[in-house]
PDB file of N, CA and C in Angstrom:
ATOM      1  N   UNK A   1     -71.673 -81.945  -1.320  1.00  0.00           N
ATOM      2  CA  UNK A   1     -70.339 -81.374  -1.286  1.00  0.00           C
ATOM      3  C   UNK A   1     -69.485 -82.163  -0.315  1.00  0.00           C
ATOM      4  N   UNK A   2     -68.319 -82.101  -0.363  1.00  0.00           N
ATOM      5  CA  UNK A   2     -66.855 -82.870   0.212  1.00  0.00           C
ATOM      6  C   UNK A   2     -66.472 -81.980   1.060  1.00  0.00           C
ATOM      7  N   UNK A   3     -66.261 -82.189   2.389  1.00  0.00           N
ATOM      8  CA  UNK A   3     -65.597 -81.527   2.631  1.00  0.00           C
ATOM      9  C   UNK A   3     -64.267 -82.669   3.711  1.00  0.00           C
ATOM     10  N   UNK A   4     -63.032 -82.019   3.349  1.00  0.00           N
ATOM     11  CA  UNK A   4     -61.959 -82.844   3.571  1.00  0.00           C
ATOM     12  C   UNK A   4     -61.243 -82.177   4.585  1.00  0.00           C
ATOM     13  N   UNK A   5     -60.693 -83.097   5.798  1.00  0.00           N
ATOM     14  CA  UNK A   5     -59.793 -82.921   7.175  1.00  0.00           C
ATOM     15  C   UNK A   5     -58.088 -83.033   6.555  1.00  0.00           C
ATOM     16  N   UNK A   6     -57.552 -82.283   6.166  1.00  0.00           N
ATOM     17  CA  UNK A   6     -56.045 -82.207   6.225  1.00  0.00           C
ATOM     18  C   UNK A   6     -55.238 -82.029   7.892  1.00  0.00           C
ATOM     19  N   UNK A   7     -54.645 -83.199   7.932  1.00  0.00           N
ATOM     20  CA  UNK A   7     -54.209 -83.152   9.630  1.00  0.00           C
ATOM     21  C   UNK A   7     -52.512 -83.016   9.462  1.00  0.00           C
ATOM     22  N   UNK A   8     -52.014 -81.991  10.613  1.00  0.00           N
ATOM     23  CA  UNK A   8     -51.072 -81.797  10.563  1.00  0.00           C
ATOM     24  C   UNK A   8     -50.205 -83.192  10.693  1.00  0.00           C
ATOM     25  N   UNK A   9     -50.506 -83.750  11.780  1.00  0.00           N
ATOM     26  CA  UNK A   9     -49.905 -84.910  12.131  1.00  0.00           C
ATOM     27  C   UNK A   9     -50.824 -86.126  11.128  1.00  0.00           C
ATOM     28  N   UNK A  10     -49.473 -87.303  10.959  1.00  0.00           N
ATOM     29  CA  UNK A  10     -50.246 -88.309   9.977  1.00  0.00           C
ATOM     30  C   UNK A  10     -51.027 -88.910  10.507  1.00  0.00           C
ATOM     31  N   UNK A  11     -52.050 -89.249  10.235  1.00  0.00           N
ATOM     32  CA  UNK A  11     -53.122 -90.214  10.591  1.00  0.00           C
ATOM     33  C   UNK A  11     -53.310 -91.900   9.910  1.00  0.00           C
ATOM     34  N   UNK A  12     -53.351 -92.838  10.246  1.00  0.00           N
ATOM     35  CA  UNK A  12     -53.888 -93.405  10.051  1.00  0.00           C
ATOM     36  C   UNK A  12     -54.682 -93.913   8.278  1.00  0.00           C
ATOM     37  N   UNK A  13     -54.363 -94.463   7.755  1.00  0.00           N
ATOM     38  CA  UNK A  13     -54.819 -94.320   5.985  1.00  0.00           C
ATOM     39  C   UNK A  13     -56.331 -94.497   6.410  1.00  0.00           C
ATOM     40  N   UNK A  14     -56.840 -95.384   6.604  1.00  0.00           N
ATOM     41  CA  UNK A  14     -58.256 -95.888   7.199  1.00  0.00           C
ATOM     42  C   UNK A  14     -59.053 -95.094   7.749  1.00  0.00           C
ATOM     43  N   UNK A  15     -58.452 -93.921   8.778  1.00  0.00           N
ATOM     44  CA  UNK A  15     -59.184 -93.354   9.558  1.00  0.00           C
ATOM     45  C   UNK A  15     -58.840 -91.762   8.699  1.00  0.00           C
ATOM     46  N   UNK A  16     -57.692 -91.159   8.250  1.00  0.00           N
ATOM     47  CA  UNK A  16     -58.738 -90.180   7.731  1.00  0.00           C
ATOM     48  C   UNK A  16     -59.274 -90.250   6.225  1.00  0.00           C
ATOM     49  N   UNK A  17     -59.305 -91.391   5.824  1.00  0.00           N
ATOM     50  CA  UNK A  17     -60.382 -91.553   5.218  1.00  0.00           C
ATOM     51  C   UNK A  17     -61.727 -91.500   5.067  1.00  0.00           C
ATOM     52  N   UNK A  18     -61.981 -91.829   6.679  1.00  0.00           N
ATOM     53  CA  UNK A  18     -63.420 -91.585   7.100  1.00  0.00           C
ATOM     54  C   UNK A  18     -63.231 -89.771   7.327  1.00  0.00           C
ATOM     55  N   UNK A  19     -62.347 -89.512   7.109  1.00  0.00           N
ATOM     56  CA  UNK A  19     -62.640 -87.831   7.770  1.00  0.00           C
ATOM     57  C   UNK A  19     -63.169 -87.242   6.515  1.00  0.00           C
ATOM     58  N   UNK A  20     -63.820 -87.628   5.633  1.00  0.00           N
ATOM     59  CA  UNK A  20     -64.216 -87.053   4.105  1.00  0.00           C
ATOM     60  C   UNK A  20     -65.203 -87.435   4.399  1.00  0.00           C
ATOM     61  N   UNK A  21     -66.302 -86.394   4.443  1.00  0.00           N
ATOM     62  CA  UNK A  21     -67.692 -86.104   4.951  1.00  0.00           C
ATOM     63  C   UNK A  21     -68.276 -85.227   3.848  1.00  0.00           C
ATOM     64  N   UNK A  22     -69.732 -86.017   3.615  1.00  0.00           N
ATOM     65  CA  UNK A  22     -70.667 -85.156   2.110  1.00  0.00           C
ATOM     66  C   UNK A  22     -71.055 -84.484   3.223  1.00  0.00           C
ATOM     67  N   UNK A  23     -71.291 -83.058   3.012  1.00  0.00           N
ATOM     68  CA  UNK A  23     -72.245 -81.986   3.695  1.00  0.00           C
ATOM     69  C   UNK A  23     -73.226 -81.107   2.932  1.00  0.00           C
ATOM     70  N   UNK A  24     -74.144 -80.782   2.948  1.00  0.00           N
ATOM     71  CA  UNK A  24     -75.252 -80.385   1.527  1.00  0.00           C
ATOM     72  C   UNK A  24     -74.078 -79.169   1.216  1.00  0.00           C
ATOM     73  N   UNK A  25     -74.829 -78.847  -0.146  1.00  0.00           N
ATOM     74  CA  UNK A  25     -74.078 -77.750  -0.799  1.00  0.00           C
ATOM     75  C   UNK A  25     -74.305 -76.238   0.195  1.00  0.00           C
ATOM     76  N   UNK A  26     -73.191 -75.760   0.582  1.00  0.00           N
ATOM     77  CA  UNK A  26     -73.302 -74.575   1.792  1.00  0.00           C
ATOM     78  C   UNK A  26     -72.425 -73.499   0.822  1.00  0.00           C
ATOM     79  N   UNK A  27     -72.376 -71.994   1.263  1.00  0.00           N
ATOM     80  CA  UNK A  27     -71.075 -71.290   1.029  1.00  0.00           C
ATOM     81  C   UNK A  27     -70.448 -71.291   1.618  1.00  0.00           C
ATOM     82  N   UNK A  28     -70.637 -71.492   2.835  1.00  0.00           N
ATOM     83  CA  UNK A  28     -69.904 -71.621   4.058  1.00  0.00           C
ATOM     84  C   UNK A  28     -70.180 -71.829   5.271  1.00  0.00           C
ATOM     85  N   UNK A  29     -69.116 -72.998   5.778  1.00  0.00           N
ATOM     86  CA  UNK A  29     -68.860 -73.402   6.858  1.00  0.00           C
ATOM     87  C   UNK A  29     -68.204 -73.330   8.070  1.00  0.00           C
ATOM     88  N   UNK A  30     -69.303 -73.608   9.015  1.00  0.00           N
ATOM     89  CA  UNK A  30     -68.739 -72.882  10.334  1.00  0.00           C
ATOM     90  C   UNK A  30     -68.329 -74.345  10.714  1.00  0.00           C
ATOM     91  N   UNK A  31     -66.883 -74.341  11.592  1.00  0.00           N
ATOM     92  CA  UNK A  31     -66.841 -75.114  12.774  1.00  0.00           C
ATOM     93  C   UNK A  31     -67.898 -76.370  13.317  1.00  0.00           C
ATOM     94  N   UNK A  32     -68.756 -75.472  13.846  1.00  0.00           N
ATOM     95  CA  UNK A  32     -69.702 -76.199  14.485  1.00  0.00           C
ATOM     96  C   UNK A  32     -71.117 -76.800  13.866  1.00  0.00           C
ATOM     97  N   UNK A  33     -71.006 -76.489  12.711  1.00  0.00           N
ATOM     98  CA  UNK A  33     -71.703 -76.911  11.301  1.00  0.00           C
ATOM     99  C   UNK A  33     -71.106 -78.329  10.947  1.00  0.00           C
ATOM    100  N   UNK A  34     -69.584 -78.520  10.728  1.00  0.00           N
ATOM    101  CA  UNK A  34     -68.953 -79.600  10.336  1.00  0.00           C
ATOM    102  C   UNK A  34     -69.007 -80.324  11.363  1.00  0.00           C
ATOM    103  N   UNK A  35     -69.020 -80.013  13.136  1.00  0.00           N
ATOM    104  CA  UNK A  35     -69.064 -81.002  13.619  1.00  0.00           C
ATOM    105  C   UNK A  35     -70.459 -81.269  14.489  1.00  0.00           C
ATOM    106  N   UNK A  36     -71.686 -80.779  13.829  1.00  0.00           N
ATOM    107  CA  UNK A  36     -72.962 -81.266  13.931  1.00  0.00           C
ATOM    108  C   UNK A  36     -73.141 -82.392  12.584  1.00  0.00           C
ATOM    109  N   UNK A  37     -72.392 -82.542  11.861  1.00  0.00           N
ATOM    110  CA  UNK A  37     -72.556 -83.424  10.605  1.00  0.00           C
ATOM    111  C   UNK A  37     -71.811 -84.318  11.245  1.00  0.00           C
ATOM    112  N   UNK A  38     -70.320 -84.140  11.993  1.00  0.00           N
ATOM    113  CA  UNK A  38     -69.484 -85.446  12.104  1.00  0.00           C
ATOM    114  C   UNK A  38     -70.103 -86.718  13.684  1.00  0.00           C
ATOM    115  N   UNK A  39     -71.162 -85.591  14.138  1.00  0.00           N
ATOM    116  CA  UNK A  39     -71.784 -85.758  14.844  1.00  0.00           C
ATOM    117  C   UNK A  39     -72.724 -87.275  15.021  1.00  0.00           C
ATOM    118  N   UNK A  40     -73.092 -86.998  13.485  1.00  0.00           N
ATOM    119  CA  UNK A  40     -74.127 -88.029  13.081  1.00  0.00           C
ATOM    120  C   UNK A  40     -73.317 -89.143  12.962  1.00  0.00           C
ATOM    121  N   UNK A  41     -72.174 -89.321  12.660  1.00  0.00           N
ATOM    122  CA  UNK A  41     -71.414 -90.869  12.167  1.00  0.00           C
ATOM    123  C   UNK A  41     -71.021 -91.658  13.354  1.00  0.00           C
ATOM    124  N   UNK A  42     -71.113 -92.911  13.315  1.00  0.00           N
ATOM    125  CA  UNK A  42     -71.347 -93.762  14.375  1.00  0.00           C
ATOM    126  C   UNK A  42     -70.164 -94.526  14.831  1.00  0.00           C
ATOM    127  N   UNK A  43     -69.072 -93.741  13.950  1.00  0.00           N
ATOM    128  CA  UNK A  43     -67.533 -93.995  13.874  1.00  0.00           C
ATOM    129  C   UNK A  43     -67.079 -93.292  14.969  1.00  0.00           C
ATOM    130  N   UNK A  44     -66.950 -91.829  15.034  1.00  0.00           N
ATOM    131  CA  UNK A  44     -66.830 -90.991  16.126  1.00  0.00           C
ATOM    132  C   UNK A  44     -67.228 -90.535  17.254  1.00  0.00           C
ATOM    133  N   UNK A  45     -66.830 -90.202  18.252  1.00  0.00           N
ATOM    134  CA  UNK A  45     -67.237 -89.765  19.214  1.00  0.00           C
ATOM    135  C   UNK A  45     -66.421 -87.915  19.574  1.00  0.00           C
ATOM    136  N   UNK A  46     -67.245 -87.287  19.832  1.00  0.00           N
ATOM    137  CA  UNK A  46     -66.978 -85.884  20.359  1.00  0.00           C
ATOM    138  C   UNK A  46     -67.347 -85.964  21.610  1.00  0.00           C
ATOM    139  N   UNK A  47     -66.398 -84.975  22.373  1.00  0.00           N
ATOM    140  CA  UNK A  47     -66.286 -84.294  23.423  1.00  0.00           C
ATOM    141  C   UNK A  47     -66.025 -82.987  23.140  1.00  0.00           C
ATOM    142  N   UNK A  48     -66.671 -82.048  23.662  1.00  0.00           N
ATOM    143  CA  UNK A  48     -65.944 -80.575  23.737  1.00  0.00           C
ATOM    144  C   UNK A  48     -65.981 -80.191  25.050  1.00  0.00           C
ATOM    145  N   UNK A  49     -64.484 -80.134  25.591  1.00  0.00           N
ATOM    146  CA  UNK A  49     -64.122 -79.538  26.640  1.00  0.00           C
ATOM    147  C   UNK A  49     -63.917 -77.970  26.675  1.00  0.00           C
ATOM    148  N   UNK A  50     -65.116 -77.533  27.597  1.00  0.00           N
ATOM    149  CA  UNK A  50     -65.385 -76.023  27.886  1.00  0.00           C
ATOM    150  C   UNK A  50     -64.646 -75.611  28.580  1.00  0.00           C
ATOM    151  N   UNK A  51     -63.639 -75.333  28.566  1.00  0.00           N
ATOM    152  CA  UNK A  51     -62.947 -74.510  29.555  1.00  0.00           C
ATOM    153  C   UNK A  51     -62.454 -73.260  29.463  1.00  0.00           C
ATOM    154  N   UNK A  52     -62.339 -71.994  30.142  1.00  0.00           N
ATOM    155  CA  UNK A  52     -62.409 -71.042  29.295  1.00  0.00           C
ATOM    156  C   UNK A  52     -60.589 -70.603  29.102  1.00  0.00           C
ATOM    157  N   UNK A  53     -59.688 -71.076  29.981  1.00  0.00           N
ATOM    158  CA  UNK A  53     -58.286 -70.964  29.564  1.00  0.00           C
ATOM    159  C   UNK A  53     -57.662 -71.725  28.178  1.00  0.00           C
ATOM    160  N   UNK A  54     -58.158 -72.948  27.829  1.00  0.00           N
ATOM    161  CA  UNK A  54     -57.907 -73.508  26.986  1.00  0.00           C
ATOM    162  C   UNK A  54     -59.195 -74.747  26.332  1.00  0.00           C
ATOM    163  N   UNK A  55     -59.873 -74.222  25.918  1.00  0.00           N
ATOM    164  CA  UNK A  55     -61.286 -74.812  24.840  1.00  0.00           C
ATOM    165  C   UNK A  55     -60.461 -75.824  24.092  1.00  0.00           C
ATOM    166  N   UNK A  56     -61.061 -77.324  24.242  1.00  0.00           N
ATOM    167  CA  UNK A  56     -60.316 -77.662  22.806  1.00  0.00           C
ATOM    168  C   UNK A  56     -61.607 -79.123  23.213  1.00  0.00           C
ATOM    169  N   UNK A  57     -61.383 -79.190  21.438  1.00  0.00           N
ATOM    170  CA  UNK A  57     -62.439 -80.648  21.052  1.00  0.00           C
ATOM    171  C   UNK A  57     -61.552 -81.888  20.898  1.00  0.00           C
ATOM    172  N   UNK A  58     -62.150 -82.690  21.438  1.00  0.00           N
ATOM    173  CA  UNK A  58     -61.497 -84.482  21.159  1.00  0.00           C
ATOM    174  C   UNK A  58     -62.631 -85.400  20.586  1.00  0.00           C
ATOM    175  N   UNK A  59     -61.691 -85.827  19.781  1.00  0.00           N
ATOM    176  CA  UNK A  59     -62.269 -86.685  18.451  1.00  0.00           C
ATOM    177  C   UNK A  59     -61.926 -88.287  18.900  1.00  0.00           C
ATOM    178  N   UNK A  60     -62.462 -89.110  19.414  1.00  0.00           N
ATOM    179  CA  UNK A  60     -62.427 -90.728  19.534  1.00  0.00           C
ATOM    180  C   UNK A  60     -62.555 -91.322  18.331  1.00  0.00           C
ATOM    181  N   UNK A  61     -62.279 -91.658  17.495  1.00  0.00           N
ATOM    182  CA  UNK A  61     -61.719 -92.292  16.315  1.00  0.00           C
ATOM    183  C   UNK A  61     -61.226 -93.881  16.557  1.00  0.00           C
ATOM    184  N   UNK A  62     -61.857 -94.679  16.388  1.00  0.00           N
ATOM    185  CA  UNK A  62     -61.223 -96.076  16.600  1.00  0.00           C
ATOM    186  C   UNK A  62     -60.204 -96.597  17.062  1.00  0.00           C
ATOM    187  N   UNK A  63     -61.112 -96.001  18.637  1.00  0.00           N
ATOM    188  CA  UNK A  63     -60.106 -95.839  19.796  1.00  0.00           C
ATOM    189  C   UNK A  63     -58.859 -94.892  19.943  1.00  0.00           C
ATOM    190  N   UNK A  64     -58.368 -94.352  18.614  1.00  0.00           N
ATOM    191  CA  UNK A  64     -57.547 -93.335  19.086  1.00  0.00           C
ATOM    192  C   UNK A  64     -58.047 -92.166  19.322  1.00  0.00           C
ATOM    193  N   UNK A  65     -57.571 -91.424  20.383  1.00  0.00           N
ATOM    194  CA  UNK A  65     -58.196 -89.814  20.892  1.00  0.00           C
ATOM    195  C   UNK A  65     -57.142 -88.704  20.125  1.00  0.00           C
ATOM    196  N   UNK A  66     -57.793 -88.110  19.575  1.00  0.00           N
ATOM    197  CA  UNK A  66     -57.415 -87.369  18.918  1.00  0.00           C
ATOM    198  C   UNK A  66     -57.740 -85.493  18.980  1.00  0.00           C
ATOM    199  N   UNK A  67     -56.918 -84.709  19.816  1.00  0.00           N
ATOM    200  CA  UNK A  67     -57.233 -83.529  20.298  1.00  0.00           C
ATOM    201  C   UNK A  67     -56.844 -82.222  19.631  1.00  0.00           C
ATOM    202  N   UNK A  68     -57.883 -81.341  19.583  1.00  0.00           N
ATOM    203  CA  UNK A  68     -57.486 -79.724  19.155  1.00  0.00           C
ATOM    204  C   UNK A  68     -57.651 -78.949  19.743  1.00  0.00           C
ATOM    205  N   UNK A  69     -56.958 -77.978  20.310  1.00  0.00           N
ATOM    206  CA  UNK A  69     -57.377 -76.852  21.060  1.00  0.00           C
ATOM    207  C   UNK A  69     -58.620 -75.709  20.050  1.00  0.00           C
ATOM    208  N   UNK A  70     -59.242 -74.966  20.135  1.00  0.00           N
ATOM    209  CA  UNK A  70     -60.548 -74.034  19.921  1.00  0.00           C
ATOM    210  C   UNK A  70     -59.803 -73.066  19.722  1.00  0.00           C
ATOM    211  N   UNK A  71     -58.797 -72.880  18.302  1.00  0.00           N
ATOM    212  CA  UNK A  71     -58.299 -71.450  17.979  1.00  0.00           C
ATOM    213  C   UNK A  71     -58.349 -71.207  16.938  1.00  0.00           C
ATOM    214  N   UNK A  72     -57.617 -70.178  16.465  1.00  0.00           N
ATOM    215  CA  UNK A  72     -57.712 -69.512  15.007  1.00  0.00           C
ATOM    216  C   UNK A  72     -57.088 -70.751  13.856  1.00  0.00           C
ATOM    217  N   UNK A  73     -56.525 -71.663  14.414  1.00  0.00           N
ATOM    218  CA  UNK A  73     -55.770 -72.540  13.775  1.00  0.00           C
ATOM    219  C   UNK A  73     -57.121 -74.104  13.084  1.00  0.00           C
ATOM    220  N   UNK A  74     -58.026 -73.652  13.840  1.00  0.00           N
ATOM    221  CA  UNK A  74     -59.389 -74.556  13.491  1.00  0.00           C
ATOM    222  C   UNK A  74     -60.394 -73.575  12.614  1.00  0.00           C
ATOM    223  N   UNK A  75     -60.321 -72.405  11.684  1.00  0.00           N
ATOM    224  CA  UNK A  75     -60.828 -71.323  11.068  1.00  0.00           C
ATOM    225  C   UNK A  75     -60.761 -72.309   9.957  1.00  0.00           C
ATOM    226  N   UNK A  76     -62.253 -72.084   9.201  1.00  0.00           N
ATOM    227  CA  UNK A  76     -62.724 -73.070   8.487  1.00  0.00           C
ATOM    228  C   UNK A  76     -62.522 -72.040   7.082  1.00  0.00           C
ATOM    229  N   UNK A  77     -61.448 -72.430   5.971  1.00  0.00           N
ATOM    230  CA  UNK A  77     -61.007 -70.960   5.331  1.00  0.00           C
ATOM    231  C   UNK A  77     -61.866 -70.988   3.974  1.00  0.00           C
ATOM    232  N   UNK A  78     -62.048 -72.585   3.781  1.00  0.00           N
ATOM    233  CA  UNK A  78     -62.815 -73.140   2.336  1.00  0.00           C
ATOM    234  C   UNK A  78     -63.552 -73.864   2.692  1.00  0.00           C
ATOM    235  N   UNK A  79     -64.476 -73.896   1.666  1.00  0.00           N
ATOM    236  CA  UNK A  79     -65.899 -74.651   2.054  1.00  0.00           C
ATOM    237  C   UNK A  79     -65.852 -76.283   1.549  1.00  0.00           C
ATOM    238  N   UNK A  80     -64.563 -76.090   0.534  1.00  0.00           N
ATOM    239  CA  UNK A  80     -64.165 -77.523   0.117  1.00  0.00           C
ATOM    240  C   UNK A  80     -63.017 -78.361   1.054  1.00  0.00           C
ATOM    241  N   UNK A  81     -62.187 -77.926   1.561  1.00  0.00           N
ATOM    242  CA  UNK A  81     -60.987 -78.425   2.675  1.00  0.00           C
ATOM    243  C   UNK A  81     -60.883 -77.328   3.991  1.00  0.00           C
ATOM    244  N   UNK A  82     -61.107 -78.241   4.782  1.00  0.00           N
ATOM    245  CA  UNK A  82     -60.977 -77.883   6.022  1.00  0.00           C
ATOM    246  C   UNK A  82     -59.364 -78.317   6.733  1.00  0.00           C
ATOM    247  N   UNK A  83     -58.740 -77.241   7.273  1.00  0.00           N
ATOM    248  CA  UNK A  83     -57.073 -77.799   7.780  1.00  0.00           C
ATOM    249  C   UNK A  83     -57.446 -77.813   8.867  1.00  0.00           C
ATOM    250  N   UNK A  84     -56.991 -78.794  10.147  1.00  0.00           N
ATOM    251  CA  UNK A  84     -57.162 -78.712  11.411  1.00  0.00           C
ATOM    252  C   UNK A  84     -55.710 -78.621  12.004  1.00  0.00           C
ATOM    253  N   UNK A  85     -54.886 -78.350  12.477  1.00  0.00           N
ATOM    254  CA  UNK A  85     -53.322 -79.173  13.266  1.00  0.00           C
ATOM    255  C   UNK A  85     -53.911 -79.866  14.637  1.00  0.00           C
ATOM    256  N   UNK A  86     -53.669 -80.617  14.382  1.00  0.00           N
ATOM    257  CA  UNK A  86     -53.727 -81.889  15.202  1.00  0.00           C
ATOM    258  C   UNK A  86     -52.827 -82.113  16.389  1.00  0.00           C
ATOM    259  N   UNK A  87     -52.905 -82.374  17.120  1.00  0.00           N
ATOM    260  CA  UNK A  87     -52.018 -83.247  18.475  1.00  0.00           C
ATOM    261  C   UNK A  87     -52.811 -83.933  19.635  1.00  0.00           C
ATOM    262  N   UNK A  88     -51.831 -85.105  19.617  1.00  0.00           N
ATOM    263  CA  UNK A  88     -52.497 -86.123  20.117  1.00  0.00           C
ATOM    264  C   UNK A  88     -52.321 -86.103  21.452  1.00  0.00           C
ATOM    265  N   UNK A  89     -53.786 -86.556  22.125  1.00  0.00           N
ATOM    266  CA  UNK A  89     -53.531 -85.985  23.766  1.00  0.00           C
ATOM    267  C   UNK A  89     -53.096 -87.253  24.146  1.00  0.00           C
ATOM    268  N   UNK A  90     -52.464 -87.298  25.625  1.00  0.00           N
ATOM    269  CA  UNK A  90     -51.758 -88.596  26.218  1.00  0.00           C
ATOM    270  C   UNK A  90     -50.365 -88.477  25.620  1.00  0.00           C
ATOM    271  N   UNK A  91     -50.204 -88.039  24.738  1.00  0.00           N
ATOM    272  CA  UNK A  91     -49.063 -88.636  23.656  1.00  0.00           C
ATOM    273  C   UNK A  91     -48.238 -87.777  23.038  1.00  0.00           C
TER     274      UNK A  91
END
């Protein structure tokens, strides 16, 4: 199964291209399911910053850092497209 990153902000043609990830056939996907899979690719790098006022994950992407805060706005709604909104930290 496909599952696809729709980013609020534009990305890159190249790079979210790579954000289209096979994941075995699931009903559903958690969060932290998709990013134990994005885990494995040797393209990315994760960080998850624990903090408990504001949680959010950063995505290193060929060299660009790419940040989400840990809210309802990262709720994984389909098992086929995943929406994230995006904003870029530093920037």
């Amino acid at each position: 199964m496909e599952l696809k990153i729709n980013f609020s902000n534009l990305l890159a043609d190249e790079i979210a291209k790579k954000l289209i990830i096979e994941v075995p056939q699931v009903t559903s996907v958690t969060l932290r399911d998709f990013l134990n899979v994005l885990k494995e690719q040797d393209w990315v790098d994760i960080l998850i910053i624990d903090n408990h006022l504001k949680p959010s994950i950063v995505l290193i992407i060929d060299d660009q850092i790419i940040q989400f805060s840990n809210s309802s706005e990262m709720e994984i709604t389909s098992v086929s497209e995943i929406s994230f909104h995006i904003m870029f930290a530093g920037g």
